[in-house]
Every structure is written in C-alpha cells, then in structure tokens.
PDB file of N, CA and C in Angstrom:
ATOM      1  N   UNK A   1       2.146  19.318  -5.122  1.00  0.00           N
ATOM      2  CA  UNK A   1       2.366  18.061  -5.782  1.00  0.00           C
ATOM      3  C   UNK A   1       3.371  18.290  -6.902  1.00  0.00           C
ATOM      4  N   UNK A   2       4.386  17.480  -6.929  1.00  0.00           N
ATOM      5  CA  UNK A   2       5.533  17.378  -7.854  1.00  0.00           C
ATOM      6  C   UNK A   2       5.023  16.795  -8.979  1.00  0.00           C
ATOM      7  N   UNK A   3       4.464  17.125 -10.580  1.00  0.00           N
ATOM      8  CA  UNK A   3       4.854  16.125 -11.856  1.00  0.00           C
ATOM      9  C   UNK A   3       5.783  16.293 -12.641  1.00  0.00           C
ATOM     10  N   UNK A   4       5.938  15.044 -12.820  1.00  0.00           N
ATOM     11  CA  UNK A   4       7.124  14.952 -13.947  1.00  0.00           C
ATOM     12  C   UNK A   4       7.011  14.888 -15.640  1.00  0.00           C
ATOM     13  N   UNK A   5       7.006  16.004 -16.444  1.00  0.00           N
ATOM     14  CA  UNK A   5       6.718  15.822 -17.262  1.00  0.00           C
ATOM     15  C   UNK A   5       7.641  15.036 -18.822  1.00  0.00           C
ATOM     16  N   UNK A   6       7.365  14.669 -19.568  1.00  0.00           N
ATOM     17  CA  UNK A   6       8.207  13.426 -20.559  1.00  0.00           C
ATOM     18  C   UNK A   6       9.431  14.360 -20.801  1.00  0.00           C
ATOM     19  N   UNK A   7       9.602  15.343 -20.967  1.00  0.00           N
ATOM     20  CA  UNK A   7      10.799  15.855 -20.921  1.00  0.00           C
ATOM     21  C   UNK A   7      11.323  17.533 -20.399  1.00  0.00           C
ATOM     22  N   UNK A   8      12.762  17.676 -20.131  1.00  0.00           N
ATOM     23  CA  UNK A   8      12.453  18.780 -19.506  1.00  0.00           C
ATOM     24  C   UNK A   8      12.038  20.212 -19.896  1.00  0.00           C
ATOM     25  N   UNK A   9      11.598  20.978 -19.350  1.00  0.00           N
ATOM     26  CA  UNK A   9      11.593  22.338 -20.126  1.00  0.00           C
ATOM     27  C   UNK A   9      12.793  23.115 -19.648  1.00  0.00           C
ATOM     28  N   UNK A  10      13.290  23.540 -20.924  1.00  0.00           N
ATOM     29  CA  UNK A  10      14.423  24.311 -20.890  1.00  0.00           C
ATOM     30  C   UNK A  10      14.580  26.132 -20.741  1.00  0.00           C
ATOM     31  N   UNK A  11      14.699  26.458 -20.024  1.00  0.00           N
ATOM     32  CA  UNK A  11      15.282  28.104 -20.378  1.00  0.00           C
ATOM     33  C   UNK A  11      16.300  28.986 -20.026  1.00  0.00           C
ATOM     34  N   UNK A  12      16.178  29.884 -21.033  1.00  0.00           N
ATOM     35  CA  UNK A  12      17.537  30.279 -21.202  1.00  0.00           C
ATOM     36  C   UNK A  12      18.581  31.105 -20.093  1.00  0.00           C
ATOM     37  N   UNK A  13      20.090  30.770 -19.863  1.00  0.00           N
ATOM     38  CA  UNK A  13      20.354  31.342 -18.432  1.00  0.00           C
ATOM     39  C   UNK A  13      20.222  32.836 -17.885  1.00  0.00           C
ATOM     40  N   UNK A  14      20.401  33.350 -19.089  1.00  0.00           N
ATOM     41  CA  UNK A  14      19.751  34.753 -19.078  1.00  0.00           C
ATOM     42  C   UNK A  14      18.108  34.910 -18.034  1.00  0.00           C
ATOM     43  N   UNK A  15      17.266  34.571 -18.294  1.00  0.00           N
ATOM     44  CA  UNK A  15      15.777  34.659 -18.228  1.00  0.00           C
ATOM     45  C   UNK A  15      15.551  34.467 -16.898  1.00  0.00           C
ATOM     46  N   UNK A  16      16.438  33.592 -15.634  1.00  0.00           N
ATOM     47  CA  UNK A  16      16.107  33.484 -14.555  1.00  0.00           C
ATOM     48  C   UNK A  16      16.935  34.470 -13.493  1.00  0.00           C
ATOM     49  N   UNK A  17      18.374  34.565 -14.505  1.00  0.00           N
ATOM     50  CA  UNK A  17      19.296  35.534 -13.850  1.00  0.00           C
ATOM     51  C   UNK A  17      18.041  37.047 -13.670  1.00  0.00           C
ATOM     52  N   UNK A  18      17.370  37.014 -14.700  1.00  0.00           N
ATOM     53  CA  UNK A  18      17.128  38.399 -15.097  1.00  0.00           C
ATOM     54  C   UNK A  18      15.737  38.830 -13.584  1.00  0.00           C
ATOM     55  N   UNK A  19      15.410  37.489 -13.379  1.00  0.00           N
ATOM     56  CA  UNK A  19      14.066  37.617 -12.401  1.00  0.00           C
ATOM     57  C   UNK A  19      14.719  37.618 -11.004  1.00  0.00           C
ATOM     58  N   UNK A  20      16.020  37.339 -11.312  1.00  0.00           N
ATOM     59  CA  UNK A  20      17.107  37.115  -9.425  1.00  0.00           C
ATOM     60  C   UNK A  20      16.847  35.716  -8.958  1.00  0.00           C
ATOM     61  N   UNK A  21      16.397  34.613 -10.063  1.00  0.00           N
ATOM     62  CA  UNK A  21      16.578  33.369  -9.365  1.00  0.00           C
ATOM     63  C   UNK A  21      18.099  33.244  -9.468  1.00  0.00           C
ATOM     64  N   UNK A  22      18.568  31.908  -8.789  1.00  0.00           N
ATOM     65  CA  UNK A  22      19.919  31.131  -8.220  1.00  0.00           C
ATOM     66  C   UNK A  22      19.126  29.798  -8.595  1.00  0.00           C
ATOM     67  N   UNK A  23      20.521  29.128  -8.722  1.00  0.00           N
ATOM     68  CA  UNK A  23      20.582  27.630  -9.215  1.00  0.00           C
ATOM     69  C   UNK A  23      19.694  27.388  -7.522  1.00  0.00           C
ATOM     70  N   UNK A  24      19.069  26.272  -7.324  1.00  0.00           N
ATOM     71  CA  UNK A  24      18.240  25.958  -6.296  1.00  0.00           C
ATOM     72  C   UNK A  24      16.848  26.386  -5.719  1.00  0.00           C
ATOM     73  N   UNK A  25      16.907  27.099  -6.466  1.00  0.00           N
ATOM     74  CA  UNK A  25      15.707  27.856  -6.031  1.00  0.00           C
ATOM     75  C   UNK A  25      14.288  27.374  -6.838  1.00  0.00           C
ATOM     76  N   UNK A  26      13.326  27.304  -5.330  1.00  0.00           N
ATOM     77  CA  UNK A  26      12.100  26.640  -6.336  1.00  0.00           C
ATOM     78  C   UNK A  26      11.158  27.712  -6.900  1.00  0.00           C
ATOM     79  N   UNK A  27      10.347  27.503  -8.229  1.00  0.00           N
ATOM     80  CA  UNK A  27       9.444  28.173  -8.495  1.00  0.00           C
ATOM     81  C   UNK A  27       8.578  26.922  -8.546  1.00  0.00           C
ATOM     82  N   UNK A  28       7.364  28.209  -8.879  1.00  0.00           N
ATOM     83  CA  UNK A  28       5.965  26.855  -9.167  1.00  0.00           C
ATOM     84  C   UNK A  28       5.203  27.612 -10.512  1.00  0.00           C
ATOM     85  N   UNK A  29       4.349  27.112 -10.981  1.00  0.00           N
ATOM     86  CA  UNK A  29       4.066  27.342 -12.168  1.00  0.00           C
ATOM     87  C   UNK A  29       1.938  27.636 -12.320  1.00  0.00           C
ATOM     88  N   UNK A  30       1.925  28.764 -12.606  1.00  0.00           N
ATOM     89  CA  UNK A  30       0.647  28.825 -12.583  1.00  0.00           C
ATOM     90  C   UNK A  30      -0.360  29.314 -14.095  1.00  0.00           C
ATOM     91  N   UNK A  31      -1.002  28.529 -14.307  1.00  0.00           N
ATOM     92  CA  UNK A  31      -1.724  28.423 -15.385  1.00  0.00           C
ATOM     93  C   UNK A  31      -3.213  29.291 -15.404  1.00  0.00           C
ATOM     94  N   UNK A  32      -3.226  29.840 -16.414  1.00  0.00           N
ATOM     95  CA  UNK A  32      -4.516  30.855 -16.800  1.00  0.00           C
ATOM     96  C   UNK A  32      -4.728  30.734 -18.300  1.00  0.00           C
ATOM     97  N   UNK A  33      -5.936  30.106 -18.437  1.00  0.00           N
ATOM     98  CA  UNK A  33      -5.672  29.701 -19.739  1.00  0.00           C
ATOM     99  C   UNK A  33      -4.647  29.207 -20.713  1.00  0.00           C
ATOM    100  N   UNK A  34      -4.082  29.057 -21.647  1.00  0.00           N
ATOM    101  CA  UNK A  34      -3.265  29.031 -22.386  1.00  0.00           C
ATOM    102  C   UNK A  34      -1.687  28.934 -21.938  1.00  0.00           C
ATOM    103  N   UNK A  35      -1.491  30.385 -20.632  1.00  0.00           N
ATOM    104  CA  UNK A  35      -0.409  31.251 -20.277  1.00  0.00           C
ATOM    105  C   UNK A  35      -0.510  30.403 -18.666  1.00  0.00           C
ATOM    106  N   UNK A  36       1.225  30.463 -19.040  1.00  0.00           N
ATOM    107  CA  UNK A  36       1.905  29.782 -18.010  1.00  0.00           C
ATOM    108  C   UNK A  36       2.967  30.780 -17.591  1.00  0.00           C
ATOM    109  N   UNK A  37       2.733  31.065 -16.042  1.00  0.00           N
ATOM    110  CA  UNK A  37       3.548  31.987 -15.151  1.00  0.00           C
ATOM    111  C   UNK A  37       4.544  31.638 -14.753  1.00  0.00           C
ATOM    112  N   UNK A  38       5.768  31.690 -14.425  1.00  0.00           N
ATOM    113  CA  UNK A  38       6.551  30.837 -13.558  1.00  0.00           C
ATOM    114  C   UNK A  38       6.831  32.006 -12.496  1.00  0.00           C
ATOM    115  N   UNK A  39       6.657  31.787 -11.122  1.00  0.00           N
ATOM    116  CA  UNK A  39       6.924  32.436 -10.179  1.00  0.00           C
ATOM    117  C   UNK A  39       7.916  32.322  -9.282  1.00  0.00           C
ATOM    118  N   UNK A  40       8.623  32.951  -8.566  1.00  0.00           N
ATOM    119  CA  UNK A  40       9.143  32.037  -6.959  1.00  0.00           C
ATOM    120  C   UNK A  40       8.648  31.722  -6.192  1.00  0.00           C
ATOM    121  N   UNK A  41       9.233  30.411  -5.925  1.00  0.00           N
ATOM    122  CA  UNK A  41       8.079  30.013  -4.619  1.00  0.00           C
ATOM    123  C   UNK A  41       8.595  30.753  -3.410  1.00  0.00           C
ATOM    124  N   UNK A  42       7.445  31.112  -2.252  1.00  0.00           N
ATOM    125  CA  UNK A  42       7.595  31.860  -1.229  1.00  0.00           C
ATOM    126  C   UNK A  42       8.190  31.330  -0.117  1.00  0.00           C
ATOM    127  N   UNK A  43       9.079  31.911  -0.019  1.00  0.00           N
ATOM    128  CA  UNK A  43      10.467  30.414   1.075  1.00  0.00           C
ATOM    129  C   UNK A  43       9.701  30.823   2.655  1.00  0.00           C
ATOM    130  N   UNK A  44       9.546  30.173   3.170  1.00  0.00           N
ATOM    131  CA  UNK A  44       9.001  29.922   4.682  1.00  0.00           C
ATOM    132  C   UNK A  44      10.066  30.257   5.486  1.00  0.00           C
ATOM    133  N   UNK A  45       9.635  31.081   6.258  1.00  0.00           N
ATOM    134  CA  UNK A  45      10.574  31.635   7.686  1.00  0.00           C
ATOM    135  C   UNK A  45      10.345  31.061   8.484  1.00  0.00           C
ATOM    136  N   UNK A  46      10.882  29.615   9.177  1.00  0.00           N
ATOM    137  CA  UNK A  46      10.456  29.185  10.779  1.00  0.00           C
ATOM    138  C   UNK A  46      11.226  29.966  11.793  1.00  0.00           C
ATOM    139  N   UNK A  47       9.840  30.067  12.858  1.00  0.00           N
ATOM    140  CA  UNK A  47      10.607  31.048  13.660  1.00  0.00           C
ATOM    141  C   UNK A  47      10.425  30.111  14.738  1.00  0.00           C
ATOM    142  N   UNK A  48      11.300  30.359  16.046  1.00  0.00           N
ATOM    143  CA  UNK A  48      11.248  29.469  17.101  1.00  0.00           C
ATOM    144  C   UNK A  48       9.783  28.852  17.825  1.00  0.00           C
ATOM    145  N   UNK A  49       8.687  29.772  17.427  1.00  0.00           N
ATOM    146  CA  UNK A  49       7.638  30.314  18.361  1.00  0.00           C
ATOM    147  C   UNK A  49       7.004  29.087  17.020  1.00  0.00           C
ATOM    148  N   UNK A  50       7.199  28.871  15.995  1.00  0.00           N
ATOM    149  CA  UNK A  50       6.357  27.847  15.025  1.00  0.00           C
ATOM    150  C   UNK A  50       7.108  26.454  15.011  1.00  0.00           C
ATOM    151  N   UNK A  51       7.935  26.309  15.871  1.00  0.00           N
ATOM    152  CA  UNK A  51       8.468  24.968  16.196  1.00  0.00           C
ATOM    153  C   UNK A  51       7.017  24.196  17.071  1.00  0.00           C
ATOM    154  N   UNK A  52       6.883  22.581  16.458  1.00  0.00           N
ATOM    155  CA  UNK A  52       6.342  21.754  17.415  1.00  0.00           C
ATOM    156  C   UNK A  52       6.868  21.160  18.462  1.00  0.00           C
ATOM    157  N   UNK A  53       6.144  21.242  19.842  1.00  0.00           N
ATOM    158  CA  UNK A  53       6.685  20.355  20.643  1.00  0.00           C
ATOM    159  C   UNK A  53       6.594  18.332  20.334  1.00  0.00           C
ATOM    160  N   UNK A  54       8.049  18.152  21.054  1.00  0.00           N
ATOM    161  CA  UNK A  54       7.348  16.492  20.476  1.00  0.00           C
ATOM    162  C   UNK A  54       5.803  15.784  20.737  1.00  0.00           C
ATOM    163  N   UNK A  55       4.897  16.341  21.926  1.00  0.00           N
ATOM    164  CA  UNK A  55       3.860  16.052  21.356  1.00  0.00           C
ATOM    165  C   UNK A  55       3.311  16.268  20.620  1.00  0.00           C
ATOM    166  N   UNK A  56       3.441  17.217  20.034  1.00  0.00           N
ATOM    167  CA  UNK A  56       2.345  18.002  19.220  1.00  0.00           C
ATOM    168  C   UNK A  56       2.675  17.393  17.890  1.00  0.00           C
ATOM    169  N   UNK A  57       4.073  16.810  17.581  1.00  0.00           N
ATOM    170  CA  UNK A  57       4.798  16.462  16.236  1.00  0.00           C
ATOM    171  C   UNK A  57       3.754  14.987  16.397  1.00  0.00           C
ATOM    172  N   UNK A  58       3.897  14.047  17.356  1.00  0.00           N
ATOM    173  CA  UNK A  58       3.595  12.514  17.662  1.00  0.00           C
ATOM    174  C   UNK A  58       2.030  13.038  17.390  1.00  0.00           C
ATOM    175  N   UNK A  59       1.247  14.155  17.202  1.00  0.00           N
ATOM    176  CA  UNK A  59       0.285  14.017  17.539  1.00  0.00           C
ATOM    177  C   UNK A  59      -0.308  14.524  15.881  1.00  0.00           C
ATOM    178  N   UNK A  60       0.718  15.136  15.231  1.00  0.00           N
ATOM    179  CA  UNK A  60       0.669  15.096  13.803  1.00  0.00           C
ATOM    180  C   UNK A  60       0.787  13.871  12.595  1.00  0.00           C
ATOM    181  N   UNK A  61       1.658  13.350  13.536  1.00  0.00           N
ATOM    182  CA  UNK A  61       1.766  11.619  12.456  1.00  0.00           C
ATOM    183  C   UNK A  61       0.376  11.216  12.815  1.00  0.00           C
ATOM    184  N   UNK A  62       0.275  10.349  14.225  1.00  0.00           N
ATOM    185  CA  UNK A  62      -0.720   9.783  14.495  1.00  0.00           C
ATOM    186  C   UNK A  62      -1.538  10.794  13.419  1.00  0.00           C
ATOM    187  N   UNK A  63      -2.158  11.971  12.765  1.00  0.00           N
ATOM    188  CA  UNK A  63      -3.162  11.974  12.294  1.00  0.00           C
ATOM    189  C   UNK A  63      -2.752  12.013  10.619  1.00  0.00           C
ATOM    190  N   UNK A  64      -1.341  11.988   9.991  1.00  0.00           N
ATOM    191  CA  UNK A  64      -1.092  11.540   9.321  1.00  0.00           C
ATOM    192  C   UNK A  64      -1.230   9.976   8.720  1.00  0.00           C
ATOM    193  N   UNK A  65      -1.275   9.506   9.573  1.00  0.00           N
ATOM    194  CA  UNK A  65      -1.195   7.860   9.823  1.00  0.00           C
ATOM    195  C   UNK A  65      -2.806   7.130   9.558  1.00  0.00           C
ATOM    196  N   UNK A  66      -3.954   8.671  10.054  1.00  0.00           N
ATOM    197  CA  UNK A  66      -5.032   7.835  10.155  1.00  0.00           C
ATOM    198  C   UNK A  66      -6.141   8.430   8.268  1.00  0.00           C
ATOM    199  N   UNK A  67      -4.888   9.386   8.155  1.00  0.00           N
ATOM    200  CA  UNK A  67      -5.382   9.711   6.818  1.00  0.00           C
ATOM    201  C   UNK A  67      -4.928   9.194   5.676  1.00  0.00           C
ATOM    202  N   UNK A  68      -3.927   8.366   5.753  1.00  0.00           N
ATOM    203  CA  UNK A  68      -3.329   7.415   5.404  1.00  0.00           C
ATOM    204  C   UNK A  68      -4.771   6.110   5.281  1.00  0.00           C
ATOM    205  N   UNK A  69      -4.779   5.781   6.294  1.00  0.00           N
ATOM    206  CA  UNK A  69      -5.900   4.684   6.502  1.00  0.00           C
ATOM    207  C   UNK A  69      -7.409   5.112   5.923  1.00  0.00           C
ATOM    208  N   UNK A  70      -7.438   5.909   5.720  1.00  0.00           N
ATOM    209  CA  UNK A  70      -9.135   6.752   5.128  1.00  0.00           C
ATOM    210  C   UNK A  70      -9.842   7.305   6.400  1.00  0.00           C
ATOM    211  N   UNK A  71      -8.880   7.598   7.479  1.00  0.00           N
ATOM    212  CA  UNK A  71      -9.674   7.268   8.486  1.00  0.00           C
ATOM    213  C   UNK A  71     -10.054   9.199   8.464  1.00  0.00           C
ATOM    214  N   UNK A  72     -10.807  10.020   9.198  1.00  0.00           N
ATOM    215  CA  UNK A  72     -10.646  11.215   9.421  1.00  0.00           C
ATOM    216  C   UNK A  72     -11.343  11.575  10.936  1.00  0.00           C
ATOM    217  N   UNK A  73     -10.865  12.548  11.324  1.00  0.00           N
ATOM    218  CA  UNK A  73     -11.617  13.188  12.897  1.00  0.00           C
ATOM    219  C   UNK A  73     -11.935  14.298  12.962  1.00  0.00           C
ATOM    220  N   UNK A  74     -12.456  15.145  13.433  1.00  0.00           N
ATOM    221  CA  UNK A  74     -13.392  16.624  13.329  1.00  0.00           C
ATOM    222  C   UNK A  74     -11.774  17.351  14.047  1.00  0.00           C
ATOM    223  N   UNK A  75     -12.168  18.497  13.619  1.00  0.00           N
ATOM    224  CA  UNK A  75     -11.326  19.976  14.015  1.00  0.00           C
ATOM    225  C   UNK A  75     -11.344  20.182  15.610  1.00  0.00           C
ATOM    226  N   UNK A  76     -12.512  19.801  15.846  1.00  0.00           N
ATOM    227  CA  UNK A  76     -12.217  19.787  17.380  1.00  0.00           C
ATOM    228  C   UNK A  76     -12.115  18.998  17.857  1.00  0.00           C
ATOM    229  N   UNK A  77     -11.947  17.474  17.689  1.00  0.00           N
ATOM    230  CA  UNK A  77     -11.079  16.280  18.036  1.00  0.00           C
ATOM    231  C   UNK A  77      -9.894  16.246  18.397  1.00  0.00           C
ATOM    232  N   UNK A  78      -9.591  17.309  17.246  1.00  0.00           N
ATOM    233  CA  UNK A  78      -7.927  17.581  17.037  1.00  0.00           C
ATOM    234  C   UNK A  78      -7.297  18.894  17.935  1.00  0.00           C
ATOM    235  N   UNK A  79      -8.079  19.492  18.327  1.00  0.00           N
ATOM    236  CA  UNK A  79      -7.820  20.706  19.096  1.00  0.00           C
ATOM    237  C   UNK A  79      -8.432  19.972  20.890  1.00  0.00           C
ATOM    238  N   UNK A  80      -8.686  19.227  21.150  1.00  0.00           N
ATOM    239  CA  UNK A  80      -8.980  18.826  22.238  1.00  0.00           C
ATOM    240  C   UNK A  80      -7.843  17.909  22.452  1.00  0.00           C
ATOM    241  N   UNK A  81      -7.373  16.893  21.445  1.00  0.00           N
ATOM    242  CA  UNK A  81      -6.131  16.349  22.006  1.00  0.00           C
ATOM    243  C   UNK A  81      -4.856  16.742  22.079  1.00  0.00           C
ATOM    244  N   UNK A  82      -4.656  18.129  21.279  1.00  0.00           N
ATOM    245  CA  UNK A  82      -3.508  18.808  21.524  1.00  0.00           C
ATOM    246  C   UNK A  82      -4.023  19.266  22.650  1.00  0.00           C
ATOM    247  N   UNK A  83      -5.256  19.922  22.998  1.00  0.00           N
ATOM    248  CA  UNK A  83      -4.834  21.005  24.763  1.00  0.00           C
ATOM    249  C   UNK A  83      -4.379  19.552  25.869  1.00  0.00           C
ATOM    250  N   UNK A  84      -4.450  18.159  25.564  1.00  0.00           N
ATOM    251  CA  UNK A  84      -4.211  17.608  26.393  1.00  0.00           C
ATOM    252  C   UNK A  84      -2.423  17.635  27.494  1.00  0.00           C
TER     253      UNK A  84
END
C-alpha cells in the first residue's frame, strides 16, 4: 500500500548513491519502534514458466471482481476451476 505523507522526505544524494540505489528505484520502509529502515525493494524476476495463461488471467479478475463485491470462495474452489 502506497501513503502519501503531508510532505516529502528528503535525503541527501550522497546517502542512496552510497547504498547503490539509482533514480527509480523502489524502496520500502520498515519500522521497529522509533527506527525507520529504508531498504530496496526486491525486484521480481518473471520467468516464462510464471506467465498466466489467458485463462488463468480471466480467472484471476473474475476473483478480483468478486472481492471487490465482498464476495469470497474457498482455496479449493479456486484450484478446481483453474484444473478446469
């Protein structure tokens, strides 16, 4: 989840060069008491073999769509209409 807070936090160009971020690059921010981490976020490798087929995509909205609505269906609802 993205917030936006009232203004931005600034730091210095030094401080991200120094960790090997690049302009674009996302971090996320993790809190422990008091102390705030800033990390990189872990960039996702899609590999061919984690591509959906278009059913399987049509079969992700449709349950996007019904969680949307409040609606929900069991784990194996959902694994019975993908082996379809």
């Amino acid at each position: 989840m993205t917030k936006t807070l009232g203004a931005p936090i600034v730091v210095r160009e030094a401080v991200p060069r120094k960790a090997g971020l690049r302009r674009g690059d996302q971090v996320e921010f993790r809190v422990s008491g008091r102390v705030i981490t800033i990390m990189p976020k872990a960039k996702r490798v899609v590999e061919a073999k984690d591509t959906l087929t278009a059913e399987e995509v049509k079969a992700v909205r449709r349950g996007e769509e019904q969680l949307r609505r409040g609606e929900s269906v069991s784990w194996r609802d959902v694994k019975d209409a993908l082996a379809r």
